[in-house]
N, C-alpha and C. Protein backbone atom coordinates (compact mmCIF):
# COMPACT_ATOMS: atom_id res chain seq x y z
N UNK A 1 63.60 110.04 107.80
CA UNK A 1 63.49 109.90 106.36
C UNK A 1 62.86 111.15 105.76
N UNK A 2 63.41 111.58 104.64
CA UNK A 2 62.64 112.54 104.03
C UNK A 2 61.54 112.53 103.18
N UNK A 3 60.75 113.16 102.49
CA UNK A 3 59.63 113.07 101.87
C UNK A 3 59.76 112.22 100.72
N UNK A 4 60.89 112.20 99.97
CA UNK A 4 61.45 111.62 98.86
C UNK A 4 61.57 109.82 98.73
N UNK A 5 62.05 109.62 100.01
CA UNK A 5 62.67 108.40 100.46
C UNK A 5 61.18 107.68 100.93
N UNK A 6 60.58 108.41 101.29
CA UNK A 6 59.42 107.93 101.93
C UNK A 6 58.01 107.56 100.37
N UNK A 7 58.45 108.51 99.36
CA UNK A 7 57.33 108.00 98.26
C UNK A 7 57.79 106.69 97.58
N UNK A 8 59.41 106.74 97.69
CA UNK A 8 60.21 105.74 96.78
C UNK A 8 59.78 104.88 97.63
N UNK A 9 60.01 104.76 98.55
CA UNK A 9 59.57 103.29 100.14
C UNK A 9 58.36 102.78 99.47
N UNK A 10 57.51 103.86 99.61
CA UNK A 10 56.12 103.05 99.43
C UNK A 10 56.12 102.51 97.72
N UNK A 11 56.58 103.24 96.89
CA UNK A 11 56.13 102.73 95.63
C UNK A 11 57.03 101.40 95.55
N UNK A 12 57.85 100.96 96.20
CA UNK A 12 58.93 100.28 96.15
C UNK A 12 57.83 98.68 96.87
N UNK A 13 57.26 98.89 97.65
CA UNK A 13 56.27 98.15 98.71
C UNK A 13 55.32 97.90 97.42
N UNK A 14 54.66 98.78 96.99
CA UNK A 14 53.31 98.43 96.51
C UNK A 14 53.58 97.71 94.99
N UNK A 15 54.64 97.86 94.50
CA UNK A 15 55.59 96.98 93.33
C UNK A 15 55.75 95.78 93.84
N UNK A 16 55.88 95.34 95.06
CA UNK A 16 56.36 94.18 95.51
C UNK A 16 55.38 93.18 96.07
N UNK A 17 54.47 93.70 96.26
CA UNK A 17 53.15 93.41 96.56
C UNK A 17 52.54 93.18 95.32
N UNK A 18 52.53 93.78 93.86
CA UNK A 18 51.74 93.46 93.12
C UNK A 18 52.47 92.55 92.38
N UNK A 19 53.65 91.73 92.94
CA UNK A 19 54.38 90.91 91.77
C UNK A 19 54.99 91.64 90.84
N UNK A 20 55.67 92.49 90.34
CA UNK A 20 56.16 93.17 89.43
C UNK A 20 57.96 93.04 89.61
N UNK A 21 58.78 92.43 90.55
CA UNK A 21 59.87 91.90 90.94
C UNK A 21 60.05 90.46 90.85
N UNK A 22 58.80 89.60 90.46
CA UNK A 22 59.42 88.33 90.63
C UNK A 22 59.50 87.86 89.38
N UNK A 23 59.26 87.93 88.21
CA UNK A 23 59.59 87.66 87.06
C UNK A 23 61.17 88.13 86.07
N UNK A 24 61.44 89.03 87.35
CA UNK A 24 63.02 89.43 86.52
C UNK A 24 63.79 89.14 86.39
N UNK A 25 64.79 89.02 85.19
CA UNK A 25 65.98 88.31 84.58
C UNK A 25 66.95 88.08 86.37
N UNK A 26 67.34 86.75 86.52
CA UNK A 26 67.85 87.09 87.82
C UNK A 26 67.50 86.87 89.56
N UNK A 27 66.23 86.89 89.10
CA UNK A 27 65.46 86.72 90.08
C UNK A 27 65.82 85.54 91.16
N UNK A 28 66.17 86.06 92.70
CA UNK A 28 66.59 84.55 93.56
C UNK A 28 67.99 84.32 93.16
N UNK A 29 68.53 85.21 92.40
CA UNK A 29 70.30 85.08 92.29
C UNK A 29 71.09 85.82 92.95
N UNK A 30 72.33 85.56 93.30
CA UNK A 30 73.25 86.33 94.17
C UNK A 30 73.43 87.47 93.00
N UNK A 31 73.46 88.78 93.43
CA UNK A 31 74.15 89.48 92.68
C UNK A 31 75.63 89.19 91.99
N UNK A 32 75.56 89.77 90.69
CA UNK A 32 77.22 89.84 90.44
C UNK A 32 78.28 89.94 90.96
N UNK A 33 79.15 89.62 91.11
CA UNK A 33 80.45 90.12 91.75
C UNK A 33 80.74 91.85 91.52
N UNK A 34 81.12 92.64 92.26
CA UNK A 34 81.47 94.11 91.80
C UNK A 34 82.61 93.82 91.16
N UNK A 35 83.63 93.88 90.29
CA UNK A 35 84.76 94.34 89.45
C UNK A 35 85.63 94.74 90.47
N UNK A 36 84.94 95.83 90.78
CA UNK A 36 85.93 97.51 91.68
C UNK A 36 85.58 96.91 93.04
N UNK A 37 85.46 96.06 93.29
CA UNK A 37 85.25 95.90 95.32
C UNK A 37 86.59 95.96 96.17
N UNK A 38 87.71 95.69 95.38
CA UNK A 38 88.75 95.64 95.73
C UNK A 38 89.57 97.32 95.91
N UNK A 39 89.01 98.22 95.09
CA UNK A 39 89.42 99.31 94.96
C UNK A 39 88.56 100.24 96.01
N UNK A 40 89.13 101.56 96.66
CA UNK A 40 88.80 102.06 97.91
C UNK A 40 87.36 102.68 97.41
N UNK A 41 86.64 102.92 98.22
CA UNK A 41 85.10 103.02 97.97
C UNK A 41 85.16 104.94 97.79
N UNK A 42 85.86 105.78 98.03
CA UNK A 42 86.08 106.85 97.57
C UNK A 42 86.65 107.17 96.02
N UNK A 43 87.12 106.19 95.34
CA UNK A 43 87.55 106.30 93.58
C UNK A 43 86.89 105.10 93.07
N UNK A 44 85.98 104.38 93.67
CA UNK A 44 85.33 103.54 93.03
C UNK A 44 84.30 103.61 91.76
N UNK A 45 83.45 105.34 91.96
CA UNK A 45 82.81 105.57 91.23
C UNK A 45 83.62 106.02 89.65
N UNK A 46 84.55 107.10 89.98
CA UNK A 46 85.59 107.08 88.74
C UNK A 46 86.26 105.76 87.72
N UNK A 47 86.87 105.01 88.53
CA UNK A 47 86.63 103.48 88.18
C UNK A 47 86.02 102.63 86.94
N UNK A 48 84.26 103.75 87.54
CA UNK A 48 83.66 102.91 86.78
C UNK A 48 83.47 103.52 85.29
N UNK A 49 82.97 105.01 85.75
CA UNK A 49 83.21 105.74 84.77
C UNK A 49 84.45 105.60 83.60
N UNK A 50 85.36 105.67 84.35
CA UNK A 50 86.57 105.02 83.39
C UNK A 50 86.14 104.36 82.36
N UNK A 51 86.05 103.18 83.30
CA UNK A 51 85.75 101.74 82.64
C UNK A 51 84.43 102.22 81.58
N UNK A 52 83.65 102.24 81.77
CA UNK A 52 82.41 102.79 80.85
C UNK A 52 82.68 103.40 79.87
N UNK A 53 83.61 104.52 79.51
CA UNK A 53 84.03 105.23 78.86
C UNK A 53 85.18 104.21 77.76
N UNK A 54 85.91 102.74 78.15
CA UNK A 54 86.32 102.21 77.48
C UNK A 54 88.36 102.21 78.17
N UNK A 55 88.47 103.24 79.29
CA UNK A 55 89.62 102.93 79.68
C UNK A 55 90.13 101.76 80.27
N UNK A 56 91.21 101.00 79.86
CA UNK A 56 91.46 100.18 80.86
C UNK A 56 92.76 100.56 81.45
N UNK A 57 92.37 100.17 83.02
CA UNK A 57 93.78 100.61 83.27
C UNK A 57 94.81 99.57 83.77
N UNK A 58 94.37 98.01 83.69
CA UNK A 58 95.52 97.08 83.25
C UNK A 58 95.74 97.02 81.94
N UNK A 59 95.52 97.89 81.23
CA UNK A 59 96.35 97.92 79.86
C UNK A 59 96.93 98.93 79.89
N UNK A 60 96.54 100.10 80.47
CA UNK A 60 98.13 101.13 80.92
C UNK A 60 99.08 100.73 81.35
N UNK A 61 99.05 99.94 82.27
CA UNK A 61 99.56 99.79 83.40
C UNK A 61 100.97 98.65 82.44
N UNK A 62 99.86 97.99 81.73
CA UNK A 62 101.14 97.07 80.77
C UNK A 62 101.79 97.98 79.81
N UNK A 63 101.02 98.61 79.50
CA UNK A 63 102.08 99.36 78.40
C UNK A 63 103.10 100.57 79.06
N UNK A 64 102.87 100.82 80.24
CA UNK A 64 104.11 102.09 81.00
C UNK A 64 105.33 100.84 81.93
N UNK A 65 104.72 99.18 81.66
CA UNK A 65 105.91 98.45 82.47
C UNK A 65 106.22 97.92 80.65
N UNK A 66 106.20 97.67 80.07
CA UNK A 66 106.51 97.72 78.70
C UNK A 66 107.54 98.98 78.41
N UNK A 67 107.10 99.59 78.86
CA UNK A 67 108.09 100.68 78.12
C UNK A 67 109.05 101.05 79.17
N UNK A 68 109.00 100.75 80.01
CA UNK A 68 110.19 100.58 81.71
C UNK A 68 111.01 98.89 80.97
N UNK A 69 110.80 97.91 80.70
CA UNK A 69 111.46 96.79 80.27
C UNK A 69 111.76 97.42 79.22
N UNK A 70 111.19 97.91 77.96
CA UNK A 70 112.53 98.15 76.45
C UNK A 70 113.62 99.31 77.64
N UNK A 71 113.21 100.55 78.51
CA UNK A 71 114.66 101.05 79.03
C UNK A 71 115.68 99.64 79.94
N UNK A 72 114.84 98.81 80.29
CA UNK A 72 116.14 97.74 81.05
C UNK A 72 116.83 97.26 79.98
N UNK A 73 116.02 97.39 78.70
CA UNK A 73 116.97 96.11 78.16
C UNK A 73 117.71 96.74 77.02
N UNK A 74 117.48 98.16 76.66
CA UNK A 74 118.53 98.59 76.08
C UNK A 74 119.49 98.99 77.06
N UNK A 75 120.07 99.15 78.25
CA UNK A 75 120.78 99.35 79.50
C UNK A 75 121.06 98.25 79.78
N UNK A 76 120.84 96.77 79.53
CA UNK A 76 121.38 95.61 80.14
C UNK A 76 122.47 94.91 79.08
N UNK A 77 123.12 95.09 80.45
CA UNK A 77 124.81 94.37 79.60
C UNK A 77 125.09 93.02 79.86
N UNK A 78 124.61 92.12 80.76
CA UNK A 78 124.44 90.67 81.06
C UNK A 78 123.15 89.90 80.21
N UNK A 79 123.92 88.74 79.60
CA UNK A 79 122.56 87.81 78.59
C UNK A 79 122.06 87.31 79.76
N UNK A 80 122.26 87.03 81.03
CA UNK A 80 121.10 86.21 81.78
C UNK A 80 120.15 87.08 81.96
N UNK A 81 120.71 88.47 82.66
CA UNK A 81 119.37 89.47 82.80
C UNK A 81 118.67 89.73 81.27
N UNK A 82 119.45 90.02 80.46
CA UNK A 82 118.37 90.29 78.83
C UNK A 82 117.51 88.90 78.94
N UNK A 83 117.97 88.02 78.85
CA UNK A 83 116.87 86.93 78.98
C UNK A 83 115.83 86.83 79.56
N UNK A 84 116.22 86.88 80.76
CA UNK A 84 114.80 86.87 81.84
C UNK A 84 113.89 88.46 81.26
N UNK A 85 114.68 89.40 81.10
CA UNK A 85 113.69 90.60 80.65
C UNK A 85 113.32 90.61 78.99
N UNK A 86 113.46 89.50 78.35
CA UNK A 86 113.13 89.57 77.19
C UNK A 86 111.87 88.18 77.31
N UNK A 87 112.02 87.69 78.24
CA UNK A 87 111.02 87.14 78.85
C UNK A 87 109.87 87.85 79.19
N UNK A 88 110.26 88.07 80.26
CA UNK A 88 108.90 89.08 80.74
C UNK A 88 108.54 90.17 80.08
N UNK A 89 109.23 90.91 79.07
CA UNK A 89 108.53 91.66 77.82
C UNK A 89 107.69 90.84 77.24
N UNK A 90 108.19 89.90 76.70
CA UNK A 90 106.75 88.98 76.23
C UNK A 90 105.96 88.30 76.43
N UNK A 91 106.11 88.15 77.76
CA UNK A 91 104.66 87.77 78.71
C UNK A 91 103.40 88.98 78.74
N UNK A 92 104.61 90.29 79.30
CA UNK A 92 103.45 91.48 79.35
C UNK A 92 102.72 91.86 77.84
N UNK A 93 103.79 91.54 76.78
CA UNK A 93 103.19 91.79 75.29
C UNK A 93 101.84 91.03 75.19
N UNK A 94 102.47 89.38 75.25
CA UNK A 94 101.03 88.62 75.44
C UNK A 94 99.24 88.83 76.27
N UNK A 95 100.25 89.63 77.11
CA UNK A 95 98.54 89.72 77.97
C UNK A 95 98.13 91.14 77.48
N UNK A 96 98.92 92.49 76.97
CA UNK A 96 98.29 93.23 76.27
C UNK A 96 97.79 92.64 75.26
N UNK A 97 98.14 92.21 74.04
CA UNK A 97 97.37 91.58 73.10
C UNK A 97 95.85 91.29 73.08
N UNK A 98 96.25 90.51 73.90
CA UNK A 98 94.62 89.81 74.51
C UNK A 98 93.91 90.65 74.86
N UNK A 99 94.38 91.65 75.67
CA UNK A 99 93.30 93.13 76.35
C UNK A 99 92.87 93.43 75.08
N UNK A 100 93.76 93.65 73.81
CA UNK A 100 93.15 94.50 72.64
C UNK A 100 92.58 93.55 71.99
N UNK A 101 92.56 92.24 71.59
CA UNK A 101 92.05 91.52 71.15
C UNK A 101 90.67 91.48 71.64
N UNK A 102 90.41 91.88 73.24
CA UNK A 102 88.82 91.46 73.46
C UNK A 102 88.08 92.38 73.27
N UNK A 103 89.09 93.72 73.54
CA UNK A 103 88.50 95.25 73.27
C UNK A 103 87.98 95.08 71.88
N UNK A 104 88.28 94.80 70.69
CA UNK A 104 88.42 94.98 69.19
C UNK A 104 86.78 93.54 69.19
N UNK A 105 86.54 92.61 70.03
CA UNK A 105 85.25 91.89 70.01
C UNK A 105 84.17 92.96 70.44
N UNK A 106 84.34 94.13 71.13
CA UNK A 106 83.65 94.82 71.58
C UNK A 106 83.02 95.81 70.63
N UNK A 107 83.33 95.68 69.75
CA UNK A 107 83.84 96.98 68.42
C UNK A 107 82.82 96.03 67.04
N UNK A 108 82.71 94.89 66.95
CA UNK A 108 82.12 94.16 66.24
C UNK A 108 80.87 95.01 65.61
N UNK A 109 80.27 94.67 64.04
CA UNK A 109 79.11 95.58 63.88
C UNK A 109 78.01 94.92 64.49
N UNK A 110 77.96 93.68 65.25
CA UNK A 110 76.20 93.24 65.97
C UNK A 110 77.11 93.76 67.51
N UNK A 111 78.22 94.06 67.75
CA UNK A 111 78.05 95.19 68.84
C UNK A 111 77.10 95.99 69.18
N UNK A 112 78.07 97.08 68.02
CA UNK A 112 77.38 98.41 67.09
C UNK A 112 75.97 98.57 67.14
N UNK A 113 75.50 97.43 66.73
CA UNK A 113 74.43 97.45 66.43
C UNK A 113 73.44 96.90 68.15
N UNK A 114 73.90 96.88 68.68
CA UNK A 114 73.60 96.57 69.68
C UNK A 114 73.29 97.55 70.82
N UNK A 115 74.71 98.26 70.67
CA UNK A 115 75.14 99.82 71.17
C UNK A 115 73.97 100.34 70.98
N UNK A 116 73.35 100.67 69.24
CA UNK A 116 72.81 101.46 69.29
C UNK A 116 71.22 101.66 69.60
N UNK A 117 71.02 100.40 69.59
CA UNK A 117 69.50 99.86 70.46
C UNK A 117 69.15 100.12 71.04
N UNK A 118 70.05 100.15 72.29
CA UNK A 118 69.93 100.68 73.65
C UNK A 118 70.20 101.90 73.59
N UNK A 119 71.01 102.38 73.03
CA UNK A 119 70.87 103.81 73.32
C UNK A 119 69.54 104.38 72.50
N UNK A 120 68.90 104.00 71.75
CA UNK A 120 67.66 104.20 70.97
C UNK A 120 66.73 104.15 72.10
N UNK A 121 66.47 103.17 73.20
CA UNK A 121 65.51 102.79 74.02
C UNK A 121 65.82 104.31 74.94
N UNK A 122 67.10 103.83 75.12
CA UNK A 122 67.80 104.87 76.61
C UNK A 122 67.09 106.21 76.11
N UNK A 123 67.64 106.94 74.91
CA UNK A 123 66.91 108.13 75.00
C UNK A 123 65.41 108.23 74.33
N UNK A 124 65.14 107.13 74.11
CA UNK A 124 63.62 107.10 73.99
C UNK A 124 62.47 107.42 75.04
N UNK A 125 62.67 107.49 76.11
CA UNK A 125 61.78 107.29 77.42
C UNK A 125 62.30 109.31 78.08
């Protein structure tokens, strides 16, 4: 261990010893689920960043198969296939919606105002 690891150890010990861990939001709970556990542990950190930054990328992902279904279905010359793909255009429409619909709750002014709290605290210290 290095010198570093070894002050964090101890201050980490003598916190735990004085009770300063058992009163926290959480306390005796399983951690959260990770989001990204499923994704390879080498782009996991980007991921998150992404995500933090406000990208989603099941809403890319719907809108570049969105725009692959309008090329099937101006190219489709059979009504059973336009059907089924005028189907599943509006399934994928539906679940984008909703992505922007929850994004746009995120955006709210007691968001905003929320946002900026924390970032008030964050660069306060």
């Amino acid at each position: 261990m290095d010198f570093s690891s070894l002050i964090s150890e101890e201050k980490i010990k003598k916190a735990y010893k004085n009770g300063e861990f058992e009163n926290l939001p959480g306390f005796g709970k399983p951690l959260p689920k990770d989001k990204f556990a499923a994704v390879p542990a080498e782009l996991r950190m980007a991921f998150r960043v992404l995500s933090n930054a406000g990208y989603n990328v099941e809403e890319d992902q719907l809108k570049q198969e969105l725009l692959s279904i309008e090329d099937l279905l101006r190219a489709c010359r059979e009504d059973e296939e336009r059907n089924r793909l005028q189907t599943k255009y509006r399934e994928k429409l539906m679940r984008l919606n909703k992505l922007m619909e929850n994004r746009r709750k995120n955006n709210t002014s007691s968001f905003i105002k929320y946002q900026q709290k924390i970032e008030s605290e964050f660069w306060r210290k």
